[in-house]
Protein backbone atom coordinates (compact mmCIF):
# COMPACT_ATOMS: atom_id res chain seq x y z
CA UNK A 1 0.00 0.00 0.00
CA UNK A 2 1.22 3.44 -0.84
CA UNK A 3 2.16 5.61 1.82
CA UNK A 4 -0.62 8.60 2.59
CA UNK A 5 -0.09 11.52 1.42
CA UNK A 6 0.13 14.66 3.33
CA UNK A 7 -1.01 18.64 2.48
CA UNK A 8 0.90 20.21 5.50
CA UNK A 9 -0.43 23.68 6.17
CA UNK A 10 1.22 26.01 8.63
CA UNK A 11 2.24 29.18 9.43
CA UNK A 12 5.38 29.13 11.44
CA UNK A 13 8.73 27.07 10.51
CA UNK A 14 8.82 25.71 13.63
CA UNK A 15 5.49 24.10 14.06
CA UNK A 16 5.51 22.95 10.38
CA UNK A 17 9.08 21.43 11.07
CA UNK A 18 7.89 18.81 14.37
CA UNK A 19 4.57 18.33 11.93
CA UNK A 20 7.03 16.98 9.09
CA UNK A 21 9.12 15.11 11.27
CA UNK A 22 5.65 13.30 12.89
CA UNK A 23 4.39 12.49 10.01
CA UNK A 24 7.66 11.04 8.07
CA UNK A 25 8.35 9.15 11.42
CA UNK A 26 4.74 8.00 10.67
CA UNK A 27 5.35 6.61 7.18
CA UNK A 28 3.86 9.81 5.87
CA UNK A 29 4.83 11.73 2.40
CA UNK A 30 4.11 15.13 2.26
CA UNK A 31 3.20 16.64 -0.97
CA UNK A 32 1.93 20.01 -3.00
CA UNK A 33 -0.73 18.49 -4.96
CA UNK A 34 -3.15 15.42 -4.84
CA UNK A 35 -2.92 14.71 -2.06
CA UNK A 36 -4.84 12.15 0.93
CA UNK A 37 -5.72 14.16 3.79
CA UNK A 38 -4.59 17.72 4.50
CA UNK A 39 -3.18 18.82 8.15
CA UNK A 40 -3.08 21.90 9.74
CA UNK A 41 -0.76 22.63 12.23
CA UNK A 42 -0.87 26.31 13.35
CA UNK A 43 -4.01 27.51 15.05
CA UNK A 44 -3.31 30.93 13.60
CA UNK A 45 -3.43 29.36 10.25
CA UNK A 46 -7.07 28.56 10.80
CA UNK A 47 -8.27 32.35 8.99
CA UNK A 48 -6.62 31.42 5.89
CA UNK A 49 -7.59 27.31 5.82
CA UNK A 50 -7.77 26.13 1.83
CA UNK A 51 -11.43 26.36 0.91
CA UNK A 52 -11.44 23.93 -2.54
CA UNK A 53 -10.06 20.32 -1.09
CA UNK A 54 -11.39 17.12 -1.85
CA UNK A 55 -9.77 15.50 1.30
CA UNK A 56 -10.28 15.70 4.92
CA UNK A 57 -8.78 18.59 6.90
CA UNK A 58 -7.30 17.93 10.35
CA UNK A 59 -6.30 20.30 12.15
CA UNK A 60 -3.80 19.79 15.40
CA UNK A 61 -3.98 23.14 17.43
CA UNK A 62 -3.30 24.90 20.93
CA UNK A 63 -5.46 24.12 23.97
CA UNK A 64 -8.91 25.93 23.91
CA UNK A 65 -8.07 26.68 19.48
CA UNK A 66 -10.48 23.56 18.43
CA UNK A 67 -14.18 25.48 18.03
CA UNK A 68 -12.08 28.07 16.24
CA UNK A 69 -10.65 25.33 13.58
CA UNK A 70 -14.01 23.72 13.59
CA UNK A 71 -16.09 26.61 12.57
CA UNK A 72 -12.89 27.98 10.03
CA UNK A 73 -13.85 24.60 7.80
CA UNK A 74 -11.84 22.05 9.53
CA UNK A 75 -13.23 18.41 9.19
CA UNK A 76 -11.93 17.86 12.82
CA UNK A 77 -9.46 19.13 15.26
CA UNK A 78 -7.39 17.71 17.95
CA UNK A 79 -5.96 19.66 20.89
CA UNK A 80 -1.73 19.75 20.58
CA UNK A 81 0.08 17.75 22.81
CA UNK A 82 3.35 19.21 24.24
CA UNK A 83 5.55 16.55 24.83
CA UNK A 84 7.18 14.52 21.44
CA UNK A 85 6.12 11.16 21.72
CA UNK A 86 2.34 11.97 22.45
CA UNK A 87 2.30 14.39 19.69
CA UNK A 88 3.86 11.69 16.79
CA UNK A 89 1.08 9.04 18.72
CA UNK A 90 -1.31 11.80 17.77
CA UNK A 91 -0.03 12.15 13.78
CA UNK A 92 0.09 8.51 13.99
CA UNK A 93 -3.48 8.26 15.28
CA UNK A 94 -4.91 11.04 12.74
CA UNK A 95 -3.97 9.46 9.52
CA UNK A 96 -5.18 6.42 10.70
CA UNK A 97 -8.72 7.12 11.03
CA UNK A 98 -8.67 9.95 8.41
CA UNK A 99 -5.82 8.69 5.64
CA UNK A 100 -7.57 6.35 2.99
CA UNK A 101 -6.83 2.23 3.87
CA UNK A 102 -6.54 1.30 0.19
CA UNK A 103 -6.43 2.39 -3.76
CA UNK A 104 -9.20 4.71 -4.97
CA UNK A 105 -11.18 4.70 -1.34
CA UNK A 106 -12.74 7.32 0.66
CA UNK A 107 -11.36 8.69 3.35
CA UNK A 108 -12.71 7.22 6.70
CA UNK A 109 -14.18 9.48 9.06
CA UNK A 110 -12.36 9.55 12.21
CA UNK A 111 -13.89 11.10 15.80
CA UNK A 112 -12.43 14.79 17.24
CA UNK A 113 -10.85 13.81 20.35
């Protein structure tokens, strides 16, 4: 099975950089065009959220943040953790219930957490 692939959106370097490690460590590719799911990883971000994908966005943002990503357009949105391992658990966790399992499926609709 191909790997999922990943529209990272983000304002800062910094968040965008632990978002690409998380989801490489997850077996993730992230890409420009076409892709799987699309992630967003800056709660500021959440004004300026794509408004013409075909793919789930997920949005990972700061405590208190998720009815602000919810009502911006975001298919769900799970609060940040702040240590490393809970936040690649998290990445992990997200494109498993909203990545598509096979070829040519939909994209499974996962729970908010």
């Amino acid at each position: 099975m191909k790997s999922p692939a990943v529209l990272l959106v983000g304002k800062t370097r910094a968040e965008s950089t632990l978002a690409s490690a998380a989801l490489y460590c997850a077996g993730a590719r992230i890409v420009t065009s076409k892709p799987d799911l699309a992630l967003l990883v800056e709660a500021k971000a959440t004004s300026a959220l794509p408004k013409r994908l075909d793919v789930p966005l997920v949005a990972i943002v700061r405590p208190g943040e998720k009815r602000k990503a919810l009502a911006a357009g975001a298919d769900a949105a799970y609060t940040r953790p702040t240590q490393w391992k809970a936040y690649s658990r998290l990445v992990e966790r997200v494109l498993a219930e909203w990545a598509p399992t096979r070829k040519g499926a939909r994209p499974r609709r996962g729970r908010n957490s």
